[in-house]
Protein backbone atom coordinates (compact mmCIF):
# COMPACT_ATOMS: atom_id res chain seq x y z
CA UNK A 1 -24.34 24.55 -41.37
CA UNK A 2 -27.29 21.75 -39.90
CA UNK A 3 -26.82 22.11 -36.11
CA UNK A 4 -25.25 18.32 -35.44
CA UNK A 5 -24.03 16.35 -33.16
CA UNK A 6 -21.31 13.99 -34.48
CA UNK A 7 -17.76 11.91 -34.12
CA UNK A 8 -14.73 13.40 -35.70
CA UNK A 9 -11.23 12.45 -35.91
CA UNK A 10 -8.39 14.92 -35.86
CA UNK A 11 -6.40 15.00 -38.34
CA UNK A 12 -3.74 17.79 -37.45
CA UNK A 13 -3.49 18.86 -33.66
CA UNK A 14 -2.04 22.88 -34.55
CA UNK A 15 -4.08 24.43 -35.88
CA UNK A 16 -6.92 21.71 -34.88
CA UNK A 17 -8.13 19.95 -37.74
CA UNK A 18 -11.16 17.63 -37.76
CA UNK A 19 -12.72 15.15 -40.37
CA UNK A 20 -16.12 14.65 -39.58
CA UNK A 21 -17.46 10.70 -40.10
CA UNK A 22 -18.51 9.89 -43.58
CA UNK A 23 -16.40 12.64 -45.18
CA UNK A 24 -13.77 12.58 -47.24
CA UNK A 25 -11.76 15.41 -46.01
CA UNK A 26 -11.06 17.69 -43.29
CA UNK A 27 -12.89 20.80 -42.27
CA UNK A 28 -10.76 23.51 -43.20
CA UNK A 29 -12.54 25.87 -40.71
CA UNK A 30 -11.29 26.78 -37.20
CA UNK A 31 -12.92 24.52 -34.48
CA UNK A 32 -12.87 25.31 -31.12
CA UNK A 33 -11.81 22.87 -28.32
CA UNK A 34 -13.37 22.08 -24.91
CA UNK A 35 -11.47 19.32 -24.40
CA UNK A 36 -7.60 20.35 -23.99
CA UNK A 37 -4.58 19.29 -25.84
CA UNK A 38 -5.62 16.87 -28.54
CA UNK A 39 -3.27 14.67 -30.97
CA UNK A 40 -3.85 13.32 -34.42
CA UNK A 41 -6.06 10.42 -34.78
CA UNK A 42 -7.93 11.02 -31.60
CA UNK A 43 -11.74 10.30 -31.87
CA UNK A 44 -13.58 13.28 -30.86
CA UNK A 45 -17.48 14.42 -29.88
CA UNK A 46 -18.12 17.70 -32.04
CA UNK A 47 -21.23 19.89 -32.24
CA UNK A 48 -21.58 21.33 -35.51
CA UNK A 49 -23.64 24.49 -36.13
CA UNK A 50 -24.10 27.75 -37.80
CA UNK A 51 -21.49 29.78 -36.18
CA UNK A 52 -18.92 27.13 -36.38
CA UNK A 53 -17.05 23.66 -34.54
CA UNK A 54 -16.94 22.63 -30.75
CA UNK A 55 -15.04 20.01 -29.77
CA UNK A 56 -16.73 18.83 -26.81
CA UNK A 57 -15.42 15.26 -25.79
CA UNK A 58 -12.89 12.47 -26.35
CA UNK A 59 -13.81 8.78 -26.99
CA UNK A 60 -12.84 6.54 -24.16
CA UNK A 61 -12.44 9.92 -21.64
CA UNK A 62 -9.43 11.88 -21.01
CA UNK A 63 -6.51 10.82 -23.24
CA UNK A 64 -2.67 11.20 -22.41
CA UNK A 65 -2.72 14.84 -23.63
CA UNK A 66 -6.14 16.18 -21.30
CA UNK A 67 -3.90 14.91 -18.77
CA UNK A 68 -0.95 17.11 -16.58
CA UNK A 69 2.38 15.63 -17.55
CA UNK A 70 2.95 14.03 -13.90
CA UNK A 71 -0.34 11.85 -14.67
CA UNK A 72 0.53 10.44 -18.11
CA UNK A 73 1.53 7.68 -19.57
CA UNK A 74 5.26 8.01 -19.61
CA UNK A 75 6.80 9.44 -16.16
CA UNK A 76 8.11 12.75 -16.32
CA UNK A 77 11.77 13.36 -17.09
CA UNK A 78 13.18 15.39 -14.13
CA UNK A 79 16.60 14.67 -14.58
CA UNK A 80 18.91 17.47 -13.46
CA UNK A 81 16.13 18.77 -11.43
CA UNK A 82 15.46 19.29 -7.97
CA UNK A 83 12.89 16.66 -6.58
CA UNK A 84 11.92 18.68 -3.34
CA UNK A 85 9.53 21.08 -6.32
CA UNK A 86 7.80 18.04 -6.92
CA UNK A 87 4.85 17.43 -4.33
CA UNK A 88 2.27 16.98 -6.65
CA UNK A 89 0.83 13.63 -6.72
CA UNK A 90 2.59 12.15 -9.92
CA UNK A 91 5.15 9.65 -11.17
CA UNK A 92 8.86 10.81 -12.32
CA UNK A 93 11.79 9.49 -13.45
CA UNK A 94 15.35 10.92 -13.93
CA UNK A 95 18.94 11.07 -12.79
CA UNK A 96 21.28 13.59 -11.07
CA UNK A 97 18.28 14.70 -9.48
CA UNK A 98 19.05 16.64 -6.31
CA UNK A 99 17.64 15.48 -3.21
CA UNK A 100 17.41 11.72 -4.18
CA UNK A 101 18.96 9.15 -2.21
CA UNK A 102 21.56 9.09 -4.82
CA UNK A 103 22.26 10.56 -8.66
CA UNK A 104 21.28 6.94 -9.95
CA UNK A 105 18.52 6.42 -12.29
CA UNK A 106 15.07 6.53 -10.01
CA UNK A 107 11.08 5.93 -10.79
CA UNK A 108 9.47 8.32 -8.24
CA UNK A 109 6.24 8.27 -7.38
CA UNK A 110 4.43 11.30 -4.85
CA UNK A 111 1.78 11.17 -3.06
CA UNK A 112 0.36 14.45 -2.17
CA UNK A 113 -1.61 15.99 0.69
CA UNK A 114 -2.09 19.93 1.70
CA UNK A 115 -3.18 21.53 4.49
CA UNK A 116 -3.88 25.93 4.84
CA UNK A 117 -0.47 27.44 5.48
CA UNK A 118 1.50 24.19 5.53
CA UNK A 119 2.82 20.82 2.77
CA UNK A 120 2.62 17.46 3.18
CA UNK A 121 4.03 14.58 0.70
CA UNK A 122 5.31 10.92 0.37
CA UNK A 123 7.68 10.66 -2.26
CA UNK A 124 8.79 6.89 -3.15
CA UNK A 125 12.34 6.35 -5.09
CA UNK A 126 12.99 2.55 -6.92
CA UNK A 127 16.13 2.26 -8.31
CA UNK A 128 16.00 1.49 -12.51
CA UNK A 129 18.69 -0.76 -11.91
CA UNK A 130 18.61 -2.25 -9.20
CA UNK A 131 16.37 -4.04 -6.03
CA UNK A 132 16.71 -0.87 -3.83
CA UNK A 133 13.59 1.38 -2.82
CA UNK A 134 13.35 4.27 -0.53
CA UNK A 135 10.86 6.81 1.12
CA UNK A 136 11.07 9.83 2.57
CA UNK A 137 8.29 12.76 2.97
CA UNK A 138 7.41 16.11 3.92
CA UNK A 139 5.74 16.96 6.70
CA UNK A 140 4.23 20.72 7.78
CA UNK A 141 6.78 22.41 4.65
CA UNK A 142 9.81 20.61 7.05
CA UNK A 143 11.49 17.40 4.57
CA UNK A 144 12.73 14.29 6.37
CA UNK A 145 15.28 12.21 5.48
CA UNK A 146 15.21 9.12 3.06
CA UNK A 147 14.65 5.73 4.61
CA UNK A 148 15.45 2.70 2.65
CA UNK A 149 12.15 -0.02 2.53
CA UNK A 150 14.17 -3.20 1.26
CA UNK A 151 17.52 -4.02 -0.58
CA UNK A 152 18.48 -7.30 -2.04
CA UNK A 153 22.17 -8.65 -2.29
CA UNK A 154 23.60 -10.98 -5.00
CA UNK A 155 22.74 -13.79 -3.05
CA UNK A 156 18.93 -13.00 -3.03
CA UNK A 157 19.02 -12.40 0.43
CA UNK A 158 16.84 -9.19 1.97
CA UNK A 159 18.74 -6.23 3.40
CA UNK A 160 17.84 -4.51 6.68
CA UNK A 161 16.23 -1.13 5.74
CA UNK A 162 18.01 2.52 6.48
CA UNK A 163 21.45 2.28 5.04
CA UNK A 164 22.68 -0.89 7.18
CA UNK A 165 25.75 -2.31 6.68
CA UNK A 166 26.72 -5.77 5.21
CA UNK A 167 27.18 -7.63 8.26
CA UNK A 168 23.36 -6.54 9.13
CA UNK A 169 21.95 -8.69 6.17
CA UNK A 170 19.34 -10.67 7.34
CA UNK A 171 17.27 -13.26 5.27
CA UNK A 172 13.42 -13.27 4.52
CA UNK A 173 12.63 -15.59 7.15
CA UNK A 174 13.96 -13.51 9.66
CA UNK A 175 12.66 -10.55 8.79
CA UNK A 176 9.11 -12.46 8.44
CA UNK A 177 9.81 -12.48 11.90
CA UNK A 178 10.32 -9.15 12.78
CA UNK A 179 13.58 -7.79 11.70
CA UNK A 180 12.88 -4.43 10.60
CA UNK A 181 16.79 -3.31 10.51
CA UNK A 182 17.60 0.38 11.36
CA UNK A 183 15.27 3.00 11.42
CA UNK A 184 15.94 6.78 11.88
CA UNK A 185 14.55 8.87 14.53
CA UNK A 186 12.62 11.70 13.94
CA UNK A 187 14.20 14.59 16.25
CA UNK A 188 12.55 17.85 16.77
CA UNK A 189 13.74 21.46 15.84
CA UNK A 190 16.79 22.28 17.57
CA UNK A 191 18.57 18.71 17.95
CA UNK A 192 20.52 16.60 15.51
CA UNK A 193 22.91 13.04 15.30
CA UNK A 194 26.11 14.06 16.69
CA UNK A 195 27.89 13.82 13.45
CA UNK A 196 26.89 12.10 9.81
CA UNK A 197 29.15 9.49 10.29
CA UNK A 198 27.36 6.07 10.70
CA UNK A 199 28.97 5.43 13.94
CA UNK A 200 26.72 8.22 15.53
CA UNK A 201 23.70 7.38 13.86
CA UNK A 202 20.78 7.69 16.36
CA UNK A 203 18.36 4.87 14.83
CA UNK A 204 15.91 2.21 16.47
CA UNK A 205 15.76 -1.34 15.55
CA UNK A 206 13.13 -4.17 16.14
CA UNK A 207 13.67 -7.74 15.80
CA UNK A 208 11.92 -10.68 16.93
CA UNK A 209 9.53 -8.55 19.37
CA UNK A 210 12.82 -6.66 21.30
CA UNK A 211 13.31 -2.43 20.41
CA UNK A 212 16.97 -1.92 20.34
CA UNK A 213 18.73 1.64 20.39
CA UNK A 214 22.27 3.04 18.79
CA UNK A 215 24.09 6.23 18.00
CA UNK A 216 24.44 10.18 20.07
CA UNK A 217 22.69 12.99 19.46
CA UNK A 218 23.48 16.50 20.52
CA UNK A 219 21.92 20.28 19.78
CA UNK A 220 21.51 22.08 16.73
CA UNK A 221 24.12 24.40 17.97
CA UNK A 222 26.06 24.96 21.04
CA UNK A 223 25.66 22.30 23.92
CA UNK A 224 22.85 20.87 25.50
CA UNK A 225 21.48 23.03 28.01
CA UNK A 226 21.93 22.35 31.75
CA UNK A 227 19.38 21.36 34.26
CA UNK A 228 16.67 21.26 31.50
CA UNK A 229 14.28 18.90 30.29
CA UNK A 230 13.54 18.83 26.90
CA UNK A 231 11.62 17.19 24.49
CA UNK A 232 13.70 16.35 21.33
CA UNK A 233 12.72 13.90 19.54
CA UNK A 234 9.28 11.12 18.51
CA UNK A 235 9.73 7.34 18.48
CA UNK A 236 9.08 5.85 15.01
CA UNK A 237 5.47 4.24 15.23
CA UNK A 238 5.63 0.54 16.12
CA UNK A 239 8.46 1.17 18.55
CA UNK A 240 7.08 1.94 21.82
CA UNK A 241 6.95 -0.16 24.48
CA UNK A 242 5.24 -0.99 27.71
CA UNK A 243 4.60 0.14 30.59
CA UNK A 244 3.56 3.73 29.78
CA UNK A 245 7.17 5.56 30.76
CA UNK A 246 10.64 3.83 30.95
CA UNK A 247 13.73 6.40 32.31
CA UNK A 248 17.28 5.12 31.25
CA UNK A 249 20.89 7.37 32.32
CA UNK A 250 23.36 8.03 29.66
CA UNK A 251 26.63 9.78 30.77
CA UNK A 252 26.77 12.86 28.26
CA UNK A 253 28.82 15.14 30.75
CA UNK A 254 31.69 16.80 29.71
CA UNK A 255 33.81 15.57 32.74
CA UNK A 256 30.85 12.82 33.25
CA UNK A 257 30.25 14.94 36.82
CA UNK A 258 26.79 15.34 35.69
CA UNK A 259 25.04 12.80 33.39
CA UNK A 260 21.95 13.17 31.46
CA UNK A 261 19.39 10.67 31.33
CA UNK A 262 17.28 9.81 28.37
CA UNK A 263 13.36 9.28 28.85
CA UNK A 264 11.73 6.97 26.41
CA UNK A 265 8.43 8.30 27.02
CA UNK A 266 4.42 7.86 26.89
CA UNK A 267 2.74 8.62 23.75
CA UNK A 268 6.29 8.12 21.66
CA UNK A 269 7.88 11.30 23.01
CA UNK A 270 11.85 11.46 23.81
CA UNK A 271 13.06 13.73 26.92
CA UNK A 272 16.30 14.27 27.42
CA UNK A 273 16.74 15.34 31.41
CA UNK A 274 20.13 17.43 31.91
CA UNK A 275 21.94 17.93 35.38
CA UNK A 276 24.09 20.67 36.98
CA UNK A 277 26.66 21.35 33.66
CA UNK A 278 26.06 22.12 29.60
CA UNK A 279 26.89 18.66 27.88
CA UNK A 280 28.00 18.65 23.86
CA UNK A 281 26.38 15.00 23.42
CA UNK A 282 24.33 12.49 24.37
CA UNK A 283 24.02 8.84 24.22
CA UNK A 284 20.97 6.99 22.65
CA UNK A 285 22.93 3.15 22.38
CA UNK A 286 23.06 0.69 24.25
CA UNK A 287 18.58 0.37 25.34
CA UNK A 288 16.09 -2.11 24.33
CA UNK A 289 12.73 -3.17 25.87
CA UNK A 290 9.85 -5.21 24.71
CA UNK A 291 8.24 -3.41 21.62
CA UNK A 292 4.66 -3.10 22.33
């Protein structure tokens, strides 16, 4: 065989068959592949020469089949499946999935970063059905929870984000102005909301330049230490304030004897400052300041 360079097309993918331009027929001779999965009709780069076939390139680049199936042209199907195994940067698509915001039908999309020793990922959920989005990522191997972008009602009107309830709808003008709806705090190892129930929610809201605060928080397990101060939680960026450190007392006692107060602090950090007795709960409501 003339050592040649040449275009091909394929012609059957398994075994790999290739019909060289200006022939009539296929090669029946086995041809080896640089290029990865290959389908039929694909336009390929060979190298013919005496001890065989090489396919060494794909017209137009890397077709759906040289790429992983996160990257191609139709998203993945992970119905059924558990989303948290998929990091990878990728789009997805399923239902049922476990650990989505809900079992509907979702596009996903993941955006991936690593680090030595520790994960990081955004993963973005859009409803097939729907106006509703939501993101949520991992951060140092530790997932946080889903937070909902934007939701539209029947009316056309734009939902707060986070889960807010109907009476919270706002419209687009006013959140062009600043309404970001409810936002979830991120607390630290150790600390938790007080209960799932949206009534103990501990979330932060801004709207029209003013931070507002809601819900109770408590430990992990067993009570909140006594005379303690502790660091358990981070203010979601873009709602700090000014000046640098604002203190504010929450009653969290079990007999109220000894309250706890609740430091909104510099750099985005939340203290909690305990006095002479264990307390089971603490509130976060009722606080606002000028966002900064």
């Amino acid at each position: 065989m003339t050592d040649t360079w040449t275009w091909a097309t394929v012609t059957q993918a398994t075994p790999l068959r290739i019909k060289v331009d200006g022939d009539t027929s296929a090669l029946d001779a086995t041809t080896d592949n640089l290029v990865g999965s290959l389908a039929v009709d694909d336009r390929v780069r060979v190298h013919l020469h005496s001890d065989g076939i090489i396919v060494t390139g794909i017209q137009g680049g890397a077709g759906d089949g040289q790429l992983p199936e996160r990257l191609r042209v139709l998203a993945k199907d992970i119905s059924g499946l558990n989303l948290n195994d998929y990091m990878e940067t990728g789009w997805y698509r399923g239902q049922n999935v476990i650990n989505a915001p809900s079992t509907n039908w979702y596009y996903f999309e993941v955006i991936a970063h690593r680090t030595v020793g520790s994960q990081y990922s955004l993963q973005v959920a859009t409803e097939f059905f729907g106006n509703r989005r939501f993101y949520r990522r991992v951060q140092a191997s530790v997932w946080k929870d889903w937070v909902e972008i934007a939701a539209y009602d029947s009316d056309g009107q734009l939902k707060a984000a986070d889960g807010v309830a109907d009476d919270d709808v706002v419209t687009v003008g006013q959140m062009s102005a600043g309404d970001t709806g409810w936002v979830g705090i991120d607390f630290r190892s150790g600390y938790a909301e007080y209960s799932s129930s949206a009534s103990y929610t501990c979330q932060m809201r801004r709207m029209n330049g003013v931070v507002y605060t809601r819900g109770l928080m408590k430990a992990s397990s067993g009570n909140i230490a006594a005379n303690s101060r502790l660091l358990v939680a981070d203010i979601p960026t873009g709602y700090g304030f000014e000046p640098d450190s604002t203190i504010f007392g929450a009653g969290g006692g079990t007999d109220s004897k000894y309250p706890a107060t609740v430091v909104y602090g510099r750099g985005g950090v939340i203290e909690i400052r305990t006095g002479g007795e264990d307390i089971p709960y603490l509130g976060f409501g009722g606080y606002s300041w000028p966002a900064a």
